[in-house]
C-alpha atoms as a PDB file:
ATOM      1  CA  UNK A   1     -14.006 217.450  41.178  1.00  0.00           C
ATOM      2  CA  UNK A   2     -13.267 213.727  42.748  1.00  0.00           C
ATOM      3  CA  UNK A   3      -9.967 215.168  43.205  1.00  0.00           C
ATOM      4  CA  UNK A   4     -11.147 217.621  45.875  1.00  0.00           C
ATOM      5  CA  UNK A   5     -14.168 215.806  47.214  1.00  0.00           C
ATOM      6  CA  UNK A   6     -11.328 213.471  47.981  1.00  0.00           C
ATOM      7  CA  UNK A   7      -9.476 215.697  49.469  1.00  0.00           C
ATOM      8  CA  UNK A   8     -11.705 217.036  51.647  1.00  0.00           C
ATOM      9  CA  UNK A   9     -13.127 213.399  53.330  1.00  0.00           C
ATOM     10  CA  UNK A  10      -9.410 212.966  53.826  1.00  0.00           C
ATOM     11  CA  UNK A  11      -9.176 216.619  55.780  1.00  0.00           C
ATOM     12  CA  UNK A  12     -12.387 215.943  57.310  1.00  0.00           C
ATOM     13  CA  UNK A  13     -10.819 212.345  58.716  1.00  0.00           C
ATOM     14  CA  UNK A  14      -7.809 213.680  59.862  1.00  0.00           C
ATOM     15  CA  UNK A  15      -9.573 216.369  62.042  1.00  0.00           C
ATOM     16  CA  UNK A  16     -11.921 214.129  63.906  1.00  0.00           C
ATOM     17  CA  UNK A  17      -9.238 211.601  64.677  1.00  0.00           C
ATOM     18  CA  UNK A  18      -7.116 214.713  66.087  1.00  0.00           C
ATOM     19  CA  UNK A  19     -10.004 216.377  67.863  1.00  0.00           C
ATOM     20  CA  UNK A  20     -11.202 212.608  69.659  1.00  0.00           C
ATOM     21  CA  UNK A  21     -11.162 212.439  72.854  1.00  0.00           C
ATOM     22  CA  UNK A  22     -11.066 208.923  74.813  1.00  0.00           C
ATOM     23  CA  UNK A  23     -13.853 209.025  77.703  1.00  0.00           C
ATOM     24  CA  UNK A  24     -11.916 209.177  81.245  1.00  0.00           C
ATOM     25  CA  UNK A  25     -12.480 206.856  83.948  1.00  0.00           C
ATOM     26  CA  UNK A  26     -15.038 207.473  86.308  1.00  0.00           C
ATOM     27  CA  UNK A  27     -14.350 209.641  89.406  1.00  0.00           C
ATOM     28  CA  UNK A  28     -11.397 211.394  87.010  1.00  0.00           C
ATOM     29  CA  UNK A  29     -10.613 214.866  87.881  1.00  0.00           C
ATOM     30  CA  UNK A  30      -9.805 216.869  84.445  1.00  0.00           C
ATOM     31  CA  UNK A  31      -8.432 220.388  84.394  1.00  0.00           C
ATOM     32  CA  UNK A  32      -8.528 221.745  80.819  1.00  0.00           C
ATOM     33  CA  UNK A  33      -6.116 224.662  79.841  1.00  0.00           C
ATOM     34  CA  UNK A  34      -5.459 226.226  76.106  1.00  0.00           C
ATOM     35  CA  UNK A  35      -2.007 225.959  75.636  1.00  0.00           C
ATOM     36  CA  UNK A  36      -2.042 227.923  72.394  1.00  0.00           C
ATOM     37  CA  UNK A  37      -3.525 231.428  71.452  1.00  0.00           C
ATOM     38  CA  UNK A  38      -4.562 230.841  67.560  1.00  0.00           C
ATOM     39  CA  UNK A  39      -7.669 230.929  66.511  1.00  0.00           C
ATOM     40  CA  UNK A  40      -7.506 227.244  66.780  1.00  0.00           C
ATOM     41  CA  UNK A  41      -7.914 225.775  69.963  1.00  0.00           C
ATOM     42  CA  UNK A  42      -5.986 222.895  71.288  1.00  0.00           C
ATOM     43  CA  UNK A  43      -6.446 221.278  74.724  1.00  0.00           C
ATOM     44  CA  UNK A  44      -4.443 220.076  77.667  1.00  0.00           C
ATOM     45  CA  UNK A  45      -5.868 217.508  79.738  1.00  0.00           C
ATOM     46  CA  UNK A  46      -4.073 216.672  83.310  1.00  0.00           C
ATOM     47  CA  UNK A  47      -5.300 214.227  85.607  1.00  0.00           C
ATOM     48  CA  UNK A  48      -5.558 215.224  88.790  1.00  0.00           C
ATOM     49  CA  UNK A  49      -4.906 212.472  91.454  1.00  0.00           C
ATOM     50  CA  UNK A  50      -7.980 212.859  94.410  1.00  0.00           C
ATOM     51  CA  UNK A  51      -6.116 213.167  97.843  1.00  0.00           C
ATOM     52  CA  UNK A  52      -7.711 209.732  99.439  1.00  0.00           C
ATOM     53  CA  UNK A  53      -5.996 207.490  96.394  1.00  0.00           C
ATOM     54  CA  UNK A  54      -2.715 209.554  97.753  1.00  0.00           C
ATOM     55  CA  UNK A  55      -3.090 208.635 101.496  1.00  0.00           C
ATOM     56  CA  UNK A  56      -3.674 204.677 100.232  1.00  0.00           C
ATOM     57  CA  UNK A  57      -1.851 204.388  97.712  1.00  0.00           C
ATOM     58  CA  UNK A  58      -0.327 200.280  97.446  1.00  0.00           C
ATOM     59  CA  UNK A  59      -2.446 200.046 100.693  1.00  0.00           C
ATOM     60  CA  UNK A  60      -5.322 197.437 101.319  1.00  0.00           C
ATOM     61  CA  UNK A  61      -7.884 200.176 103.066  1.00  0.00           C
ATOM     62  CA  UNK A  62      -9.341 198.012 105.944  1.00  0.00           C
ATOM     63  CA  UNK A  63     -13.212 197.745 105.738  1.00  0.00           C
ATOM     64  CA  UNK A  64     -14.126 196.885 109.542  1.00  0.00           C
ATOM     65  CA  UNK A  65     -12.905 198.874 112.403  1.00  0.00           C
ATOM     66  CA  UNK A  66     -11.330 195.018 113.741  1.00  0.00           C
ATOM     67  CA  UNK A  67     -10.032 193.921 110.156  1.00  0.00           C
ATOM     68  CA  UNK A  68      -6.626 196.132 110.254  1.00  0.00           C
ATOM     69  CA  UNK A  69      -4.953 192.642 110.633  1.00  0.00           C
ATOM     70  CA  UNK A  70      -6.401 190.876 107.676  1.00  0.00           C
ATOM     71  CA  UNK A  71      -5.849 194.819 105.301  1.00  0.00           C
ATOM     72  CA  UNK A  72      -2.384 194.856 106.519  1.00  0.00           C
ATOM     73  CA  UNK A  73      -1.805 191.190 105.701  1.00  0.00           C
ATOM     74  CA  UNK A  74      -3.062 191.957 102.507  1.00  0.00           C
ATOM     75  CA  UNK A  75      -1.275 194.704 101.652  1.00  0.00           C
ATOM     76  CA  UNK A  76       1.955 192.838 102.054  1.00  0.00           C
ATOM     77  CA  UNK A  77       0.398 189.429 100.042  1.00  0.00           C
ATOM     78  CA  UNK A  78      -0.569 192.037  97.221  1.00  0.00           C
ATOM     79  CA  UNK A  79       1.698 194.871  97.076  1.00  0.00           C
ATOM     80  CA  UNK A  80       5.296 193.037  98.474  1.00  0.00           C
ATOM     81  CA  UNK A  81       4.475 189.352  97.320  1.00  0.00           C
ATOM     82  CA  UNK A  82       2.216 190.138  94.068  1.00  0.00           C
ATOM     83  CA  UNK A  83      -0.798 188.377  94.970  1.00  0.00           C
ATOM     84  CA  UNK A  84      -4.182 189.662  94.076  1.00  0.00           C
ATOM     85  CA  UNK A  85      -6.072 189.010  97.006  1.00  0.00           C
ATOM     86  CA  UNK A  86      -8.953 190.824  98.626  1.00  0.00           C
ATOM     87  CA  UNK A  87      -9.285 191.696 102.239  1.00  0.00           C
ATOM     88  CA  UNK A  88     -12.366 189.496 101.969  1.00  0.00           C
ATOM     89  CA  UNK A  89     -10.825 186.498 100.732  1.00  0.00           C
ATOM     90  CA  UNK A  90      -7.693 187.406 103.757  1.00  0.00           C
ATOM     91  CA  UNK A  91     -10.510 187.194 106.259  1.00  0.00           C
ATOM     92  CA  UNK A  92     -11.829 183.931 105.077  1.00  0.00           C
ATOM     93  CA  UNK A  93      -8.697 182.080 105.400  1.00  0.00           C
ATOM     94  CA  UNK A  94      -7.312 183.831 108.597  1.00  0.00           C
ATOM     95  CA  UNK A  95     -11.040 182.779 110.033  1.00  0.00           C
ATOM     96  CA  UNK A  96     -10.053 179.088 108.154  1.00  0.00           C
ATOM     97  CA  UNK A  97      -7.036 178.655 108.992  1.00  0.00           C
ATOM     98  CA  UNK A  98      -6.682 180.666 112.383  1.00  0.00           C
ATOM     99  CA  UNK A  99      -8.156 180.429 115.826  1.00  0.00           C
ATOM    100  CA  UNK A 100     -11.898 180.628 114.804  1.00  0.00           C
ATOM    101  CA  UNK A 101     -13.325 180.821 118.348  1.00  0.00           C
ATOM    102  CA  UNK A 102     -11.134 183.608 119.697  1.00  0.00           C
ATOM    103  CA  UNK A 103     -10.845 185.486 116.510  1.00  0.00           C
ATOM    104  CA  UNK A 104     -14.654 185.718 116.968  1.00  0.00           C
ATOM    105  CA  UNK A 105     -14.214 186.583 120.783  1.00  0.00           C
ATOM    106  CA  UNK A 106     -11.586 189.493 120.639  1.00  0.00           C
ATOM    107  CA  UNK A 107     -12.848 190.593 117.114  1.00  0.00           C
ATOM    108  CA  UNK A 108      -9.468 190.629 115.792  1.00  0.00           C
ATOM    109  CA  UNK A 109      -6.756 188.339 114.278  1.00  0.00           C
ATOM    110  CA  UNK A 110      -3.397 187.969 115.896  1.00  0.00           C
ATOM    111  CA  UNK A 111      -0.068 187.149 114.377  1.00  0.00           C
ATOM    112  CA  UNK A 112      -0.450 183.715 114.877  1.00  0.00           C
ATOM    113  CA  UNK A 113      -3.696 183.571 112.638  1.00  0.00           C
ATOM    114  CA  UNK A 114      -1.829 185.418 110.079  1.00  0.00           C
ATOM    115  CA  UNK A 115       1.628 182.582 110.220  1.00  0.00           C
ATOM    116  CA  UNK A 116      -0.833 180.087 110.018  1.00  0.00           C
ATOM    117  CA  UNK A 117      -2.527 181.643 106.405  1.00  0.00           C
ATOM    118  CA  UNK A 118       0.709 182.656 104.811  1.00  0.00           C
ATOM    119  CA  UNK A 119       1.931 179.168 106.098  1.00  0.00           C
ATOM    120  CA  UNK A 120      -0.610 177.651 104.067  1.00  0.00           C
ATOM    121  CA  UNK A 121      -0.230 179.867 100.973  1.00  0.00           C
ATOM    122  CA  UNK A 122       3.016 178.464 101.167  1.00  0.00           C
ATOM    123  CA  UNK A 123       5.294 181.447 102.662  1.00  0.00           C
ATOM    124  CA  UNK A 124       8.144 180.898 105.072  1.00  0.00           C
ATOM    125  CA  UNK A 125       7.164 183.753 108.090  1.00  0.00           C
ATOM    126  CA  UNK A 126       7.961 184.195 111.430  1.00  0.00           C
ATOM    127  CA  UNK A 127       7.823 186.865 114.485  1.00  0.00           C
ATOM    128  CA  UNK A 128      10.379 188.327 116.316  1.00  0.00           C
ATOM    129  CA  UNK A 129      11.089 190.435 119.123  1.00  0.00           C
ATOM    130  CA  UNK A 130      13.045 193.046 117.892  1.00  0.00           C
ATOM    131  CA  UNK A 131      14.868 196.222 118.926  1.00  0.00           C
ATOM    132  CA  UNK A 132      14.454 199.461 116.576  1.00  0.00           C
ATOM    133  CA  UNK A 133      18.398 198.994 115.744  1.00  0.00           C
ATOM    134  CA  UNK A 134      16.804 195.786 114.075  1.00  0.00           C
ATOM    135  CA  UNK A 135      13.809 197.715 112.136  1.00  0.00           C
ATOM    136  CA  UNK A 136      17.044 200.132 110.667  1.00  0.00           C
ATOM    137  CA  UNK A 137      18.561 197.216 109.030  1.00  0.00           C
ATOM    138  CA  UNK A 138      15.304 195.168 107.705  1.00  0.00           C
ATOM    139  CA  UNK A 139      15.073 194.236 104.351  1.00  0.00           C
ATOM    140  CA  UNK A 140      11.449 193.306 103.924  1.00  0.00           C
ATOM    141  CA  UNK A 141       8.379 195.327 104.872  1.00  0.00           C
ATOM    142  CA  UNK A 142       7.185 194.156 108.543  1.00  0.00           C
ATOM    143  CA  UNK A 143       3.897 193.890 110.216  1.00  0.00           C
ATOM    144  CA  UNK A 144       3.962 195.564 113.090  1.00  0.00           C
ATOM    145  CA  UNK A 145       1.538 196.394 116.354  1.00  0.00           C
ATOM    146  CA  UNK A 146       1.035 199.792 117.625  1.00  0.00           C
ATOM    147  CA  UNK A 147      -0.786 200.999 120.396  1.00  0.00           C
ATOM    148  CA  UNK A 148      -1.813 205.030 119.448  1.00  0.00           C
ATOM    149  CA  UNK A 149      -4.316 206.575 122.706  1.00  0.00           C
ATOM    150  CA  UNK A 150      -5.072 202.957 123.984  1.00  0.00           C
ATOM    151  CA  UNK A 151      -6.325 201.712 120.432  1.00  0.00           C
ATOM    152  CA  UNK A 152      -4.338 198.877 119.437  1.00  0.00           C
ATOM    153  CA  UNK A 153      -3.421 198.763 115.555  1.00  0.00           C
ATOM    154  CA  UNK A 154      -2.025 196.400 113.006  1.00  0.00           C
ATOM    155  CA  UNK A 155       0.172 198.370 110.259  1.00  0.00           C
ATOM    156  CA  UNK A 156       2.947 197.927 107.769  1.00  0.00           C
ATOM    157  CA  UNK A 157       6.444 198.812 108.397  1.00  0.00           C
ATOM    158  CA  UNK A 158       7.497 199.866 105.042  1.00  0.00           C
ATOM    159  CA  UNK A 159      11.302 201.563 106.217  1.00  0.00           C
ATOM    160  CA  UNK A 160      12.741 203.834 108.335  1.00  0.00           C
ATOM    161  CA  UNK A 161      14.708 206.945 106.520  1.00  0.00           C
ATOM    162  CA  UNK A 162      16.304 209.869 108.581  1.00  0.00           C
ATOM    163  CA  UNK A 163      14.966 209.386 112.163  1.00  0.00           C
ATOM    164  CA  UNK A 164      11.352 209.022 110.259  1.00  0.00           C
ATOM    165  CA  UNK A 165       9.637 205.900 110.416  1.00  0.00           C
ATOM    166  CA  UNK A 166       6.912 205.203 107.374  1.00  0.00           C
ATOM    167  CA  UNK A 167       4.368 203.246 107.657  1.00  0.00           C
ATOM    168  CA  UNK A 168       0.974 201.965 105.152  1.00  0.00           C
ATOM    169  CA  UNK A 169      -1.464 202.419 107.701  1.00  0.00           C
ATOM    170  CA  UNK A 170      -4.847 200.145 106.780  1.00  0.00           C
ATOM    171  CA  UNK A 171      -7.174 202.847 108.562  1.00  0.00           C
ATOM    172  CA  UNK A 172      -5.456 206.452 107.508  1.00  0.00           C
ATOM    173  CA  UNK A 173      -3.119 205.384 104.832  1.00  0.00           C
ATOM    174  CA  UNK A 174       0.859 206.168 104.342  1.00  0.00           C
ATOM    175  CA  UNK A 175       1.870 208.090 107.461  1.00  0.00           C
ATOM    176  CA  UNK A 176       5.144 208.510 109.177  1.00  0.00           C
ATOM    177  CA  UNK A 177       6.472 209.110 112.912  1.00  0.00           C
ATOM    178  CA  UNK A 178       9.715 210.262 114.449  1.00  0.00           C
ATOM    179  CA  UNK A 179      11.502 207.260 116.101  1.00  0.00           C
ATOM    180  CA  UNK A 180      11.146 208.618 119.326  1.00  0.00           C
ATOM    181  CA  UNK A 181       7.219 208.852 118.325  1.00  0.00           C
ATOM    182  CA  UNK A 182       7.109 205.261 116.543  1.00  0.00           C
ATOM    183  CA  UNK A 183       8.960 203.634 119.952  1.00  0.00           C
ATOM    184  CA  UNK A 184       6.127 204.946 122.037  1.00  0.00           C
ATOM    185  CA  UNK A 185       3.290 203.619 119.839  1.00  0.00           C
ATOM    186  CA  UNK A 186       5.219 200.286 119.193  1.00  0.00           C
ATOM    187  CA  UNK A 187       3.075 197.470 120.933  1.00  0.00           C
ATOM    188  CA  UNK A 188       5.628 195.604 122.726  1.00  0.00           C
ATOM    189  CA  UNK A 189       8.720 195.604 120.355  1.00  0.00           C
ATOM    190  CA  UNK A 190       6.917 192.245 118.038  1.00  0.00           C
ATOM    191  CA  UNK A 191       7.101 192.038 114.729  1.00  0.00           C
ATOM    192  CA  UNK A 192       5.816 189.616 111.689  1.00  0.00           C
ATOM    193  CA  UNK A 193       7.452 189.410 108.416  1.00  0.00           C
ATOM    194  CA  UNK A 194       6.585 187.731 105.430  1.00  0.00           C
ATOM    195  CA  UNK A 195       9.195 185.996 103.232  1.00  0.00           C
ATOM    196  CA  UNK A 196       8.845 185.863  99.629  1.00  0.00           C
ATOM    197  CA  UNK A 197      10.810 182.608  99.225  1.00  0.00           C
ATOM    198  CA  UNK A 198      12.552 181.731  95.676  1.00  0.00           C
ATOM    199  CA  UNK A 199      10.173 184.187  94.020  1.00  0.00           C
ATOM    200  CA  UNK A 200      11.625 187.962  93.322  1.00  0.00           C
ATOM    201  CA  UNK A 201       9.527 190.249  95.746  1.00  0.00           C
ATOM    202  CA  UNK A 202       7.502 193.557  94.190  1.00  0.00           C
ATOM    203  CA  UNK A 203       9.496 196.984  95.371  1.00  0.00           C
ATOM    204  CA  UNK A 204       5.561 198.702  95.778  1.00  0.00           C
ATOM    205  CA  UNK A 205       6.159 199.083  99.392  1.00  0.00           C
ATOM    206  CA  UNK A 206      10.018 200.745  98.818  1.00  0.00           C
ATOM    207  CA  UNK A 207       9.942 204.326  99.944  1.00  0.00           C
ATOM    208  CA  UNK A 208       9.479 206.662  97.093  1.00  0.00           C
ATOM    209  CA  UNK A 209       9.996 210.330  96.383  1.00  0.00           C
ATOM    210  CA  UNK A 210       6.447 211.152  96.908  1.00  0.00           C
ATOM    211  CA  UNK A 211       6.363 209.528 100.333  1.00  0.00           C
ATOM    212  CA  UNK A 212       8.752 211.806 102.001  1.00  0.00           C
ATOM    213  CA  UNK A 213       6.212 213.804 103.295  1.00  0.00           C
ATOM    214  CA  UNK A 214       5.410 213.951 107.602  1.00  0.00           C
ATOM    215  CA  UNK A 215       1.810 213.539 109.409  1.00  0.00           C
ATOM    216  CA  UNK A 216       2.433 214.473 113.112  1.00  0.00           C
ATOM    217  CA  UNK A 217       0.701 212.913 115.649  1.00  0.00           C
ATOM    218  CA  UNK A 218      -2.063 215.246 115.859  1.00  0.00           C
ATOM    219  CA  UNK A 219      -3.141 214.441 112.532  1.00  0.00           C
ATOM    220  CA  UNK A 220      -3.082 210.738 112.618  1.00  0.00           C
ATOM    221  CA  UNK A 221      -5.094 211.008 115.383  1.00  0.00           C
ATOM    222  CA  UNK A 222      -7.736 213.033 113.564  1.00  0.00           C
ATOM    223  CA  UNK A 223      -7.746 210.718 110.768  1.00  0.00           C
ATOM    224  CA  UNK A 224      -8.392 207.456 113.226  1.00  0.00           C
ATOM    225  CA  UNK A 225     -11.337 209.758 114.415  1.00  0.00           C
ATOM    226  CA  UNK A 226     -12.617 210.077 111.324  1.00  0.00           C
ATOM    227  CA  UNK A 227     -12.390 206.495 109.863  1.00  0.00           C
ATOM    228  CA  UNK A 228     -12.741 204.214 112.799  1.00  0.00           C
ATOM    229  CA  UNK A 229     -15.473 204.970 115.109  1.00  0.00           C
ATOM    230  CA  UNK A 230     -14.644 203.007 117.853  1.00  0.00           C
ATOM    231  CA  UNK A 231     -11.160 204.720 118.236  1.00  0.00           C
ATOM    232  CA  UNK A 232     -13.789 208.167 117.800  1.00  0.00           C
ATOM    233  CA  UNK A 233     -15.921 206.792 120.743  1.00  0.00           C
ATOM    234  CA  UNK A 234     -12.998 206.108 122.491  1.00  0.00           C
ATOM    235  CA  UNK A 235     -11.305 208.960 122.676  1.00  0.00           C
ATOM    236  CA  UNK A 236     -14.797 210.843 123.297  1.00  0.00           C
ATOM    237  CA  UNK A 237     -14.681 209.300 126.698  1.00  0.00           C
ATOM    238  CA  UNK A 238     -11.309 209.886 127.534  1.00  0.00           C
ATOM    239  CA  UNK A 239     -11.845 213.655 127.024  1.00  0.00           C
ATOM    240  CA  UNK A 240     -15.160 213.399 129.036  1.00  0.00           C
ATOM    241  CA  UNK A 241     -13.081 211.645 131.692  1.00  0.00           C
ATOM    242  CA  UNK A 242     -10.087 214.201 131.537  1.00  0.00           C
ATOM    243  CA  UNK A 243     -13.046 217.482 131.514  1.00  0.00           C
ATOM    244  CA  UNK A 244     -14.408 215.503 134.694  1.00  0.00           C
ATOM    245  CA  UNK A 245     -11.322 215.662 136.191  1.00  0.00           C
ATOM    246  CA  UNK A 246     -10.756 219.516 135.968  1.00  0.00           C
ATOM    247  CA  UNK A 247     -14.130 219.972 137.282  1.00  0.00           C
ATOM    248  CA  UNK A 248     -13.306 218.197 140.580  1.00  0.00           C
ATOM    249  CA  UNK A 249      -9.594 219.926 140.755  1.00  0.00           C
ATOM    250  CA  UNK A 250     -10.072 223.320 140.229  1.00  0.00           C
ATOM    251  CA  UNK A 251      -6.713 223.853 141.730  1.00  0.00           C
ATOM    252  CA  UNK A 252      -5.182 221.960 139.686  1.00  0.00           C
ATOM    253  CA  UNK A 253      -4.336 218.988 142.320  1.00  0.00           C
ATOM    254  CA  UNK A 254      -4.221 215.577 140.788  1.00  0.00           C
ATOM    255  CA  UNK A 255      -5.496 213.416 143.752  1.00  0.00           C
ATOM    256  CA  UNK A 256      -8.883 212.559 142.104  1.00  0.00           C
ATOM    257  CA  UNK A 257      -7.393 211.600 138.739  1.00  0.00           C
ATOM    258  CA  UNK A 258      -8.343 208.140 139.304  1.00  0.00           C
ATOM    259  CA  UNK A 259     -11.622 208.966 139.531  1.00  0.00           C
ATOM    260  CA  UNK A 260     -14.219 208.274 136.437  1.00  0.00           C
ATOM    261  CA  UNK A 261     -17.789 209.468 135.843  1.00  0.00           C
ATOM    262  CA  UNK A 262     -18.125 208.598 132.595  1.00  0.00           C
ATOM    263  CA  UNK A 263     -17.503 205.076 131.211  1.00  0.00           C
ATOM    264  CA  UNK A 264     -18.896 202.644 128.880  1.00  0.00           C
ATOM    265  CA  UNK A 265     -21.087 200.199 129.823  1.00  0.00           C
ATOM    266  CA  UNK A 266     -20.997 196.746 128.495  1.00  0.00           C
END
């Protein structure tokens, strides 16, 4: 009789520690599929990934439309250099360590703020002027300017692959442009790398097999419209502008483009 009350705690045991289930992080996605048809069922749990961790994935997501500066710094500090830094902290000492006065006047940092933070954290930098013959042969990921519909933008070079050049965008994530596209957008040929010095660099920012995937133009600016709403206003009044336009030149003629009726007033 012990002999099989024994027996079946140990049975009992067994099945509950089979048939536990660990609880799943918060915001998990589960789908749950039988993967056998006894009478016994058995599950299959697969983690679905949501889109948005995707888009920004090893990318500081900026938190002000004006901090793409201080996310794109950070992305490099954290995901290139292995720091665990927040865009918070990055603010601080770009704000500490930078031009206080006109960071507060143009809203934004410049490269010079971020040289004199990484300076401090005790990284050799620099920027260069560079062609994009140079950007094919870099080594390390790149901060780089871009100017997309008269919105000026800080994001990270991460490589350039088969006339495709990828970038971690702050505001819309990992995106990529033709070269032709990128040469257009690029803000007057600067750029500002980060060096990691004696210490062995992270490869988080290395193209991977899941990256090779396009966003056109069109879409990127979609996204910007949907995250930053001062690029959203902006381009609101350069389509009120352009429908303006077509209302005075029915003809098509182009001798009142010039001419503005809507515009923002300070």
């Amino acid at each position: 009789m012990l002999l099989v009350l024994a027996g079946s705690l140990l049975t009992f045991a067994m099945v509950q520690e089979a048939t536990e289930v660990e609880p799943f992080e918060p915001g998990t996605i589960v789908l749950e599929h039988k993967v056998d048809a006894s009478p016994v069922e058995q599950r299959s749990d697969v983690r679905v990934e949501p889109l948005v961790e995707q888009k920004f994935r090893n990318i500081v997501r900026q938190a002000y439309d004006y901090s793409c500066g201080s996310a794109a710094l950070t992305t490099v500090l954290n995901f290139y250099l292995g720091r665990t830094l927040s865009e918070r902290q990055v603010m601080e000492g770009l704000l500490h360590y930078g031009e206080s006065d006109r960071i507060v006047q143009r809203r934004a940092f410049s490269m010079l703020d971020m040289k004199r933070l990484v300076t401090a954290l005790g990284y050799p930098s620099g920027g260069f002027k560079a062609e994009i013959d140079d950007l094919m042969e870099l080594d390390h990921p790149a901060i780089v300017p871009i100017d997309h519909a008269g919105f000026k933008h800080f994001v990270v070079l991460r490589t350039i692959r088969d006339d495709r050049v990828y970038l971690a965008d702050p505001a819309v994530g990992n995106i990529s442009f033709t070269v032709a596209q990128f040469q257009e957008k690029w803000d007057d040929n600067v750029l500002f790398i980060v060096f990691p010095g004696s210490d062995k660099p992270l490869d988080n920012l290395e193209l991977k097999e899941e990256d090779l995937r396009f966003v056109d133009d069109q879409s990127m600016t979609l996204l910007a419209i949907q995250q930053m709403p001062a690029f959203a206003e902006s381009t609101e009044r350069r389509v009120q502008n352009l429908l303006e336009r077509q209302k005075n030149n029915p003809d098509g003629s182009v001798e009142n483009t010039r001419k503005q009726l809507y515009y923002r007033r300070n």
